[in-house]
Protein backbone atom coordinates (compact mmCIF):
# COMPACT_ATOMS: atom_id res chain seq x y z
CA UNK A 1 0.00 0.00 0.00
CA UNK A 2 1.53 3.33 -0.98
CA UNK A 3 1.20 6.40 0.98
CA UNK A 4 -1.20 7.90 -1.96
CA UNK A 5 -3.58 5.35 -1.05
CA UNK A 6 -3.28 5.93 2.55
CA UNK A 7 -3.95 9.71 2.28
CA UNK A 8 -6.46 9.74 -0.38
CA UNK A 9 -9.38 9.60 2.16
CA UNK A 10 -7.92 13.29 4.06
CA UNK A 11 -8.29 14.44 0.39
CA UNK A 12 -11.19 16.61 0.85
CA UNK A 13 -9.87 17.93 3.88
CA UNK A 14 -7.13 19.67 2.34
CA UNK A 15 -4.53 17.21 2.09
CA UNK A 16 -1.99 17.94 -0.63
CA UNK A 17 0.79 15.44 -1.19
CA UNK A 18 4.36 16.64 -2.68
CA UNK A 19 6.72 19.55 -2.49
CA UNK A 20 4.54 22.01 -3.87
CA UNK A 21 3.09 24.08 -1.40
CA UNK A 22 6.49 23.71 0.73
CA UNK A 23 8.76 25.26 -1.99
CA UNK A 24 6.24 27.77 -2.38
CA UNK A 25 6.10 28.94 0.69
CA UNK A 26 10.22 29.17 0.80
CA UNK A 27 9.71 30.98 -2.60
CA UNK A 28 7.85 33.58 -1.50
CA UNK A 29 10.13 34.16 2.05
CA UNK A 30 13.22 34.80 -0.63
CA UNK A 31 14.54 31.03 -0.49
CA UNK A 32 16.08 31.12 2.94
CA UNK A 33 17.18 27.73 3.00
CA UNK A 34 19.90 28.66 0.50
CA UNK A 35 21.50 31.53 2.35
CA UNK A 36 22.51 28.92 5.49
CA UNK A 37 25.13 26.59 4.45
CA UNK A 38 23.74 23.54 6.33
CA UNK A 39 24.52 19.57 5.90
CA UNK A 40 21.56 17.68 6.85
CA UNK A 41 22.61 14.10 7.97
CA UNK A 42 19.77 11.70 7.59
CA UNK A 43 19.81 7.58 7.96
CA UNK A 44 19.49 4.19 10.07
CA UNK A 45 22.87 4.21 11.71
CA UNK A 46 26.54 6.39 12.11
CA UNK A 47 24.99 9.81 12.16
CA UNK A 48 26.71 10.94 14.99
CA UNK A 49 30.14 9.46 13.94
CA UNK A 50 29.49 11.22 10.51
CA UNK A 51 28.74 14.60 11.64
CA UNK A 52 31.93 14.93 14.49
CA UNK A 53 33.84 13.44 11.38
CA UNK A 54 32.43 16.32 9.15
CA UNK A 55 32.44 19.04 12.02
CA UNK A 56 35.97 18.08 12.29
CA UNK A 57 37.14 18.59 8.54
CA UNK A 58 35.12 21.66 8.23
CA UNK A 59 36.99 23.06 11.50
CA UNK A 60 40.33 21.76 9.93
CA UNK A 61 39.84 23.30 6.71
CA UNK A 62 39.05 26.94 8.46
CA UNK A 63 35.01 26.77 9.01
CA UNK A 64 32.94 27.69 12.05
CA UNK A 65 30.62 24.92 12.52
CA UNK A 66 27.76 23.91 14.45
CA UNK A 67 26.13 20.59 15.64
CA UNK A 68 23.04 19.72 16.95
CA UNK A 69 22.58 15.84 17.61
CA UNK A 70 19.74 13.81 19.68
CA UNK A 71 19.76 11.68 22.29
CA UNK A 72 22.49 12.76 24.38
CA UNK A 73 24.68 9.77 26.74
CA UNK A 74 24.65 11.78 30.24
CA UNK A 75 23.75 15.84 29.90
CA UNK A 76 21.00 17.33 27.16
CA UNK A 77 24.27 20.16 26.68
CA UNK A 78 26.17 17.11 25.34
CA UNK A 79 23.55 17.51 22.07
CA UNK A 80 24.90 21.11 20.98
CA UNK A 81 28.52 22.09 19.96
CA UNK A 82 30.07 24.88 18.68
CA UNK A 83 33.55 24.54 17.48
């Protein structure tokens, strides 16, 4: 069964699958996604390795970066770094 097919009944509700309406709205508040370099890391398993590993070459190679990772091990601070 395919998500379609799963919606379909909120259809006359107002429910309108895709991108559409979400681009628009960034279209008309000037595309802000595009003026904050961001890498979103998405997946199953090694996010956090993969973002201290990029946070790290991106400090190396001269950038300020920023991190922002969930669950934390012992202190909720432990989720947000600055380097």
């Amino acid at each position: 069964m395919t998500i379609d097919v799963l919606l379909k009944p909120f259809k006359p509700f107002g429910v309108r699958l895709g991108l559409e309406s979400s681009q628009q709205l960034l279209n008309n508040l000037g595309n802000p996604q595009q003026q904050v370099p961001i890498i979103h890391v998405a997946g199953s398993n090694g996010k956090g390795s993969v973002c201290a590993y990029l946070s790290s070459v991106l400090t190396e190679a001269g950038y300020h970066t920023g991190r922002y990772t969930s669950p934390h091990l012992v202190d909720w601070t432990e989720r947000i770094c600055f380097e």
